[in-house]
N, C-alpha and C. Protein backbone atom coordinates (compact mmCIF):
# COMPACT_ATOMS: atom_id res chain seq x y z
N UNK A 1 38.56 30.70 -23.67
CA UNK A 1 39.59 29.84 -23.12
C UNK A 1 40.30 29.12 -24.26
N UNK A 2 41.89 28.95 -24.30
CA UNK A 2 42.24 28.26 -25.61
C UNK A 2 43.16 27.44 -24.89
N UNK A 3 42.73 26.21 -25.14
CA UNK A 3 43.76 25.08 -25.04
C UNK A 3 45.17 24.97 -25.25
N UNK A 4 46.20 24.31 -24.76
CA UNK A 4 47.17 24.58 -24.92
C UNK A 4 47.52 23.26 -26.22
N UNK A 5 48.45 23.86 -26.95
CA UNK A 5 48.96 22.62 -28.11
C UNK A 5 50.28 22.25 -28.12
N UNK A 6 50.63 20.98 -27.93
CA UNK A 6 51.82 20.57 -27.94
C UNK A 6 52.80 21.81 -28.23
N UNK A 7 52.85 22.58 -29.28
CA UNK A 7 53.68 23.31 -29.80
C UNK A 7 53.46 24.03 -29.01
N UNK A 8 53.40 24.84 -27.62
CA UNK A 8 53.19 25.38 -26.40
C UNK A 8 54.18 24.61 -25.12
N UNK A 9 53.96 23.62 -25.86
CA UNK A 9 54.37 22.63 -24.27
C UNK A 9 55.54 23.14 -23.52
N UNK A 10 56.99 24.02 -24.24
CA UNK A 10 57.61 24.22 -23.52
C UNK A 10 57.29 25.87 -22.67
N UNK A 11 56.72 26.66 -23.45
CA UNK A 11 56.30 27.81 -22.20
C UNK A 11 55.58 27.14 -21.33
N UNK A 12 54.34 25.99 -21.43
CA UNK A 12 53.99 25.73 -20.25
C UNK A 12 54.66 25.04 -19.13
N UNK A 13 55.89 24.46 -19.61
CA UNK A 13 57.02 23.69 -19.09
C UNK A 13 57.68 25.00 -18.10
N UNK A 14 57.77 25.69 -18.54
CA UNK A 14 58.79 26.84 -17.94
C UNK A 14 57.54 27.69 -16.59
N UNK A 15 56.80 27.61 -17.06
CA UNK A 15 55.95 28.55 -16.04
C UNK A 15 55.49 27.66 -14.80
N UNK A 16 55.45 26.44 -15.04
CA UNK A 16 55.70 25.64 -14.00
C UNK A 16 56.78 25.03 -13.62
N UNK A 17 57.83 25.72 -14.18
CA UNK A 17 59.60 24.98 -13.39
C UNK A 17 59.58 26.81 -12.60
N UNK A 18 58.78 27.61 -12.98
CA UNK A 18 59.12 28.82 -12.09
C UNK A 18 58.47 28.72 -10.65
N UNK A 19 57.52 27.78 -10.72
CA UNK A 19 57.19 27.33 -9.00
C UNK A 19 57.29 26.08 -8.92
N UNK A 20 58.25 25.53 -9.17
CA UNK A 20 58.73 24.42 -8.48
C UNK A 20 58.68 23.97 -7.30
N UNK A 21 58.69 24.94 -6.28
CA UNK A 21 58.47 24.89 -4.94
C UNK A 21 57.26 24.25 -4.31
N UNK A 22 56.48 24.93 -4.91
CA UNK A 22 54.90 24.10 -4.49
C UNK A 22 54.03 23.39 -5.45
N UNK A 23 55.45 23.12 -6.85
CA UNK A 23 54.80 22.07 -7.93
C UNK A 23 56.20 21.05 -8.33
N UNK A 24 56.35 20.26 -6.58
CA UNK A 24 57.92 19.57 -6.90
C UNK A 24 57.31 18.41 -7.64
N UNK A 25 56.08 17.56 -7.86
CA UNK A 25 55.74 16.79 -8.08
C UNK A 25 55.62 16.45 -9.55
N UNK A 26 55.01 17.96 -10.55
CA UNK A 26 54.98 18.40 -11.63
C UNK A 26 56.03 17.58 -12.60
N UNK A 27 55.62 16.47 -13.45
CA UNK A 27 56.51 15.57 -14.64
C UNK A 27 56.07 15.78 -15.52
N UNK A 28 57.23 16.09 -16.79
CA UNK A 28 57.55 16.56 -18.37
C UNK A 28 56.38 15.54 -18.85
N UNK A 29 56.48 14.11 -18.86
CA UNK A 29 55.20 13.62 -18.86
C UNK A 29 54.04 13.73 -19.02
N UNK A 30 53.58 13.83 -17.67
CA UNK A 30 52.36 14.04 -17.10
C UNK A 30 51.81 15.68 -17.97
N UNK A 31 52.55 16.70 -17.91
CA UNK A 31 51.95 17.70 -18.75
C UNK A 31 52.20 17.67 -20.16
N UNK A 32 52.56 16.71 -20.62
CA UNK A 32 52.56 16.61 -22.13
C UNK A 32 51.04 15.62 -22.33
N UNK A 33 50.77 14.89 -21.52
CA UNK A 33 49.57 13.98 -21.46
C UNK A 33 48.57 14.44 -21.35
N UNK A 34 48.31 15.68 -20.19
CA UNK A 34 47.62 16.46 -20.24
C UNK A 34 47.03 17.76 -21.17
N UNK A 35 47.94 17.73 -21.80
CA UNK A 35 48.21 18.40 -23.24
C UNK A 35 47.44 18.14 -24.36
N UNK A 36 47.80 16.98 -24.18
CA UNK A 36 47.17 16.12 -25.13
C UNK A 36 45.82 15.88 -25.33
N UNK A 37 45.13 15.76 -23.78
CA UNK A 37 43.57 15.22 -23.55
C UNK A 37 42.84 16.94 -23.33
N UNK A 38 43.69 17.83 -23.58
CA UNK A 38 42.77 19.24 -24.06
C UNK A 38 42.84 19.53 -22.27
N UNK A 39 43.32 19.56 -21.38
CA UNK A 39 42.90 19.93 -19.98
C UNK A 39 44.23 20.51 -19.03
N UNK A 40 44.56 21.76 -20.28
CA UNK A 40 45.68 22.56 -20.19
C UNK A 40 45.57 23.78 -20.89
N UNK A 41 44.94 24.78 -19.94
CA UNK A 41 44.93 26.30 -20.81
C UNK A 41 45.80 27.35 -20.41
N UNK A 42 46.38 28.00 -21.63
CA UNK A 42 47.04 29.17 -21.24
C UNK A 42 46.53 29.92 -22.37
N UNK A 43 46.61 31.28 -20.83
CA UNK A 43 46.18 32.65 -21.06
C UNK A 43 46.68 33.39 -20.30
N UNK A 44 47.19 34.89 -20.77
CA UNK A 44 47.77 36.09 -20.21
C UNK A 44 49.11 35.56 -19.65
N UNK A 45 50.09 34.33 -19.89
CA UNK A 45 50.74 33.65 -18.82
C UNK A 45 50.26 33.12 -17.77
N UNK A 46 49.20 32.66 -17.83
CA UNK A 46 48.57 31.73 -16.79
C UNK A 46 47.96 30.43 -17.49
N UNK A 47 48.60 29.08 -16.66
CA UNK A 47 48.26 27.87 -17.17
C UNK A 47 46.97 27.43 -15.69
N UNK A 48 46.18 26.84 -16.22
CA UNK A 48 45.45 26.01 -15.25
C UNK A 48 45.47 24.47 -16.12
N UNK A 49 45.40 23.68 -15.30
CA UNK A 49 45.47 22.54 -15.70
C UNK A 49 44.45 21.76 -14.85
N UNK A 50 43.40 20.85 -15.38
CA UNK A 50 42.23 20.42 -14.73
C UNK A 50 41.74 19.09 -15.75
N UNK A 51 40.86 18.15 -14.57
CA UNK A 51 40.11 17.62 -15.53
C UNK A 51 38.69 17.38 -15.08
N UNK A 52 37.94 16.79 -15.62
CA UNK A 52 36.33 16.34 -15.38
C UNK A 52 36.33 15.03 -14.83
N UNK A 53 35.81 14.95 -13.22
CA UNK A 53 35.61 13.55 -12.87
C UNK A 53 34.75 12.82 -13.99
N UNK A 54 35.04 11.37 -14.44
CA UNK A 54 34.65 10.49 -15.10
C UNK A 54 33.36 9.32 -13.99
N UNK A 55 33.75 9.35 -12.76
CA UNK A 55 33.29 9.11 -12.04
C UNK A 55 33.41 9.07 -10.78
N UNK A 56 32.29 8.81 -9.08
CA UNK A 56 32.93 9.44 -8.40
C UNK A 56 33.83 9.27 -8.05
N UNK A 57 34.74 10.73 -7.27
CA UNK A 57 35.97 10.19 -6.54
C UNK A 57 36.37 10.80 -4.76
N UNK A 58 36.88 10.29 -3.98
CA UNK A 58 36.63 10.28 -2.69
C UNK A 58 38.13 11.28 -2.53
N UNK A 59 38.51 12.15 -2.45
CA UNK A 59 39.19 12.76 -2.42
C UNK A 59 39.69 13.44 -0.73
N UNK A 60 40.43 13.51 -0.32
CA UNK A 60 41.04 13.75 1.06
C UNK A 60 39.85 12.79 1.91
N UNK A 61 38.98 13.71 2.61
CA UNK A 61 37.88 12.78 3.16
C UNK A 61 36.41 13.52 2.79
N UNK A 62 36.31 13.59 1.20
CA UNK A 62 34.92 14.00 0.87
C UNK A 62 34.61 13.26 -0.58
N UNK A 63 33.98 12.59 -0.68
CA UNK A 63 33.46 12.57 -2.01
C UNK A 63 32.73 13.22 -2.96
N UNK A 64 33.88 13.28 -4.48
CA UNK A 64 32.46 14.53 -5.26
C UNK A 64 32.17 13.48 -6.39
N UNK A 65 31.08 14.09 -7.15
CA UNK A 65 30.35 13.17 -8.11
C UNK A 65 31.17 13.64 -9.06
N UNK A 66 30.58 12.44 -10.19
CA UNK A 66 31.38 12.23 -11.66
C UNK A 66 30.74 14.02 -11.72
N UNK A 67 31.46 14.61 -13.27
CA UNK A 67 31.21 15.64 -13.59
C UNK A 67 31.34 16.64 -13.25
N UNK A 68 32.37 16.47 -11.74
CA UNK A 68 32.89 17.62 -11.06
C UNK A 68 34.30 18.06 -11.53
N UNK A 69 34.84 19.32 -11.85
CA UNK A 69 35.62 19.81 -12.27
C UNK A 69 37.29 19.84 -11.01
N UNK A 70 38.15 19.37 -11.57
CA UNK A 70 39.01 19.87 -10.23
C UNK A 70 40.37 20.27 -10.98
N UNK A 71 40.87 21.00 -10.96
CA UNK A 71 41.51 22.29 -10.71
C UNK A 71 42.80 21.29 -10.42
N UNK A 72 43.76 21.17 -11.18
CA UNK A 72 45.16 20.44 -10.25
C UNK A 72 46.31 21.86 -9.97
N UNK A 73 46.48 22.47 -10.97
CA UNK A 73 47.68 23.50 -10.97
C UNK A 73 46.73 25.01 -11.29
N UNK A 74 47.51 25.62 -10.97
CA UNK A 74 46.91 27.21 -11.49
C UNK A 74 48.12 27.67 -11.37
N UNK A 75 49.04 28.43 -12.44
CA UNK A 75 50.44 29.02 -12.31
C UNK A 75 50.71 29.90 -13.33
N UNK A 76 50.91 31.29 -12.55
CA UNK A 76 50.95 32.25 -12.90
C UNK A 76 52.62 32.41 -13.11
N UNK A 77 53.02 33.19 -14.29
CA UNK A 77 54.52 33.22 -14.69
C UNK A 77 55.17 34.62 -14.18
N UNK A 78 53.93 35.72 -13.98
CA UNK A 78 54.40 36.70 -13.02
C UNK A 78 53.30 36.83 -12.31
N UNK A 79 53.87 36.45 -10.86
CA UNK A 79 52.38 36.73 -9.79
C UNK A 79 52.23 37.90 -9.82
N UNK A 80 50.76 38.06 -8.80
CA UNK A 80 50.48 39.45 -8.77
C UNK A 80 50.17 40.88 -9.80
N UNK A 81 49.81 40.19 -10.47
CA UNK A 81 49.80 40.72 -11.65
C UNK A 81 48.50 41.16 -12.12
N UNK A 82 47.25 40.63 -11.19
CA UNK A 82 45.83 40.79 -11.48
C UNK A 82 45.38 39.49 -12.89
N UNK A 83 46.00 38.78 -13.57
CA UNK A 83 45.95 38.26 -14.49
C UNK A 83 45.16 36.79 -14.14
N UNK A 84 45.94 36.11 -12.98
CA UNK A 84 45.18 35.01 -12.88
C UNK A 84 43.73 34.97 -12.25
N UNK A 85 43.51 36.62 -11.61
CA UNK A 85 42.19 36.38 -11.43
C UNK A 85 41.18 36.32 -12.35
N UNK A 86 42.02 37.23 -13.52
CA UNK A 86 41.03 37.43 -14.72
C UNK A 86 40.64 35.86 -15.28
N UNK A 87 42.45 35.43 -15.66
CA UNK A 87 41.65 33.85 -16.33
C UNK A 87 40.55 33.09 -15.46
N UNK A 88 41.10 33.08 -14.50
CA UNK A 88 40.42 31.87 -13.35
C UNK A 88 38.81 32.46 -13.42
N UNK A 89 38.20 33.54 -13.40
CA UNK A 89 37.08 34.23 -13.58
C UNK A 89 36.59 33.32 -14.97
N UNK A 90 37.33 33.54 -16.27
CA UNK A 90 36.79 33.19 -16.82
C UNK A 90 36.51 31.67 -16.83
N UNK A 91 37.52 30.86 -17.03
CA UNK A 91 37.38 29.63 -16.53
C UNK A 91 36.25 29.15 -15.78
N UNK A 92 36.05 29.69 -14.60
CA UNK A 92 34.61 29.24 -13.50
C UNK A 92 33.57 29.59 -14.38
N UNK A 93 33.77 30.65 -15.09
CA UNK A 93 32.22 30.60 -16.19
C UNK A 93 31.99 29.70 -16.98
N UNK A 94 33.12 29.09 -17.87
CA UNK A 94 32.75 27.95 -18.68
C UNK A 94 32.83 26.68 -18.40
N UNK A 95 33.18 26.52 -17.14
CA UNK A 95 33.35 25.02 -16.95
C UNK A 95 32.24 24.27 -15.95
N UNK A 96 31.95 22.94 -15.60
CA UNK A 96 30.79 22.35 -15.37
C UNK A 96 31.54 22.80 -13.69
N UNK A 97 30.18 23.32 -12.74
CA UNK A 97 30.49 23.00 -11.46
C UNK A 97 29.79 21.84 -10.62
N UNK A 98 30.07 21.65 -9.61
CA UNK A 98 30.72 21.99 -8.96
C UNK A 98 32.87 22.01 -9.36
N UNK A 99 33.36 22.92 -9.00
CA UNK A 99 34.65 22.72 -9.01
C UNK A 99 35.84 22.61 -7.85
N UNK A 100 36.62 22.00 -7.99
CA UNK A 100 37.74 22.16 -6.79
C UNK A 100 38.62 22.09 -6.92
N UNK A 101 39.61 22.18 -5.68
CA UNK A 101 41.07 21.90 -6.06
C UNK A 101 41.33 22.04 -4.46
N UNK A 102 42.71 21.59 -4.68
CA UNK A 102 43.38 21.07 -3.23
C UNK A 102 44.67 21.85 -3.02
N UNK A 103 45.20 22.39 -2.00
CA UNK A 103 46.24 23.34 -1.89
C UNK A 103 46.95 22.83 -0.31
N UNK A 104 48.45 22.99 -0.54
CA UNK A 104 48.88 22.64 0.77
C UNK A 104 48.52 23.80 1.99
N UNK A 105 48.96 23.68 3.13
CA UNK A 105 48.12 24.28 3.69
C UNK A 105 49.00 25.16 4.17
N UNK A 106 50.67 25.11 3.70
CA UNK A 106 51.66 26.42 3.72
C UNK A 106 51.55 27.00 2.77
N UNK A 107 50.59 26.91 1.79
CA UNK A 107 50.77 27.87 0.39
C UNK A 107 49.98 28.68 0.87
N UNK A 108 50.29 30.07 1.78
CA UNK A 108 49.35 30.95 2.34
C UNK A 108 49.45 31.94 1.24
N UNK A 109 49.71 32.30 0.32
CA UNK A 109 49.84 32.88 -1.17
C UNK A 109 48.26 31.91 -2.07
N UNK A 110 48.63 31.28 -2.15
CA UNK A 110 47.10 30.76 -3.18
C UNK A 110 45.85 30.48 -1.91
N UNK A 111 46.02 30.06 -0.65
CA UNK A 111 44.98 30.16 -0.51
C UNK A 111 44.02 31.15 -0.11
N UNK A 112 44.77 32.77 -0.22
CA UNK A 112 44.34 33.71 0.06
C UNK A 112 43.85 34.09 -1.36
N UNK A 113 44.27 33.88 -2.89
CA UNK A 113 43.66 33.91 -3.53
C UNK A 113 42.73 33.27 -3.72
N UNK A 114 42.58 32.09 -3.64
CA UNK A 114 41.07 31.32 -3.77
C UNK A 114 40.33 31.53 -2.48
N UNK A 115 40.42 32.36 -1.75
CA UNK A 115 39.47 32.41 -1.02
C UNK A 115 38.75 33.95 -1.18
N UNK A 116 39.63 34.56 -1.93
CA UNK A 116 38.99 35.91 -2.73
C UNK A 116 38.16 35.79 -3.91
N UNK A 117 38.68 34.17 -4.38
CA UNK A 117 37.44 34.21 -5.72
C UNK A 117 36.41 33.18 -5.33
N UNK A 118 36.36 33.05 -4.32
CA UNK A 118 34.61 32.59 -3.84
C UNK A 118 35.28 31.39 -3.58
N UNK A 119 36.51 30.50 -3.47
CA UNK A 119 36.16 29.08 -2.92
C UNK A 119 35.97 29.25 -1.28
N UNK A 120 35.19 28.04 -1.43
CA UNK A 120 34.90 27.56 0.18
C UNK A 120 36.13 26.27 0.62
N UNK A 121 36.61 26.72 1.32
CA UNK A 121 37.10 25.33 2.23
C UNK A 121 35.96 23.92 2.70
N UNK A 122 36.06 23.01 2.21
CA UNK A 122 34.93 21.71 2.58
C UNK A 122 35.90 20.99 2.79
N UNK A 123 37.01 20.63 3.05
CA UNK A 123 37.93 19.51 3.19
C UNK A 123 39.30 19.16 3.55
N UNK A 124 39.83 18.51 3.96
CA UNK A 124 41.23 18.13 4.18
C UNK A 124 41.82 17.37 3.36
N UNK A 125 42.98 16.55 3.34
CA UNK A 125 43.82 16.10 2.61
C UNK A 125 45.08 16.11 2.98
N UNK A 126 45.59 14.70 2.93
CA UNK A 126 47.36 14.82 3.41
C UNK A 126 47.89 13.96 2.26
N UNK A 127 49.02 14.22 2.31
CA UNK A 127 50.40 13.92 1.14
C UNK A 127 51.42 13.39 1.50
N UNK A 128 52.24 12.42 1.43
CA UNK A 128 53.41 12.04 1.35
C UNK A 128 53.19 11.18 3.15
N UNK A 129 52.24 10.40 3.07
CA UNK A 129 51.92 9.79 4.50
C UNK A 129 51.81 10.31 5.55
N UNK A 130 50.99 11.43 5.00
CA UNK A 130 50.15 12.43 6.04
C UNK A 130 51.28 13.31 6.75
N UNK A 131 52.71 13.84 6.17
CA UNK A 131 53.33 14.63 6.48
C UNK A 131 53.26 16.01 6.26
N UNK A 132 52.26 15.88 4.78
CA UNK A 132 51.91 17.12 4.41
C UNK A 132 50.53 17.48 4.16
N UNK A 133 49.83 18.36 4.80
CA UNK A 133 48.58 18.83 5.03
C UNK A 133 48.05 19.80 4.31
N UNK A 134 47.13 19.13 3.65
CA UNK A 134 46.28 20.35 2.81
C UNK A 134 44.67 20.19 3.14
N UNK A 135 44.07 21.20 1.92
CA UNK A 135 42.75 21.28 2.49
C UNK A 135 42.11 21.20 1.04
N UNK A 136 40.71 20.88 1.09
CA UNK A 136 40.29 20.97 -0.50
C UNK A 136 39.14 22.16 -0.37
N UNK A 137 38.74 23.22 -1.58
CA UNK A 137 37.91 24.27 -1.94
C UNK A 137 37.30 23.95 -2.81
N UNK A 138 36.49 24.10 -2.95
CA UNK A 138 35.18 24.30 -3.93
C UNK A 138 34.60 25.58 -4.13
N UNK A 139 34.22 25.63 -5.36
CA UNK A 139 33.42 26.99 -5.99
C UNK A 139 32.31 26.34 -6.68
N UNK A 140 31.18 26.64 -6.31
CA UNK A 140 29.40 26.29 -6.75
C UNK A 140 29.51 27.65 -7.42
């Protein structure tokens, strides 16, 4: 897995302005920060971006313990491509589990992929004052 380095920042900029759609939230900011604290990898054209709970956190309506991994973005620059399963494979090998991540619940595109690479559905979650409905997955 290789970290991404500032001097990266704008391909990773671009591969997430290519799904904008289901990453409207996504700030120049926020992934330069993330950049920064090492919890931004790209590989094959695939960025995941994640960090390590510090301690616990109560997330939609489940709580996970410090040391749990969660998954914010996964964005592939050409879907379908077989590529992000490869990274994401590797990724779940090196990183501490339990892991998760949260997906709206119209992104019927990713959650058919994470439900091919072993996550489980354990949770809900709403957005923007419960207008928008998601669910949270985990992979043990």
């Amino acid at each position: 897995m290789k970290f991404v380095a500032l001097k990266d920042f704008d391909k990773v900029w671009k591969i997430f302005m290519i799904h904008k759609e289901y990453l409207p939230h996504i700030r120049y900011d926020y992934v330069k920060r993330q950049i920064k604290k090492k919890s931004v990898i790209l590989e094959k054209n695939i960025v995941i971006n994640f960090d390590v709970y510090k301690r616990n956190v109560k997330l939609g309506n489940k709580l996970f313990q410090k040391g749990t991994t969660i998954i914010h973005q996964i964005a592939n620059k050409n879907q379908r491509n077989g590529n992000a399963k490869i990274v994401l494979k590797r990724f779940l090998n090196q990183m501490n589990k339990p892991i998760i991540l949260s997906v709206r619940n119209d992104n019927k595109i990713a959650i058919k992929f994470y439900l091919k690479n072993k996550f489980k559905k354990v949770g809900k979650i709403n957005w923007i004052n419960n207008k928008i409905k998601g669910s949270i997955y985990e992979f043990k």
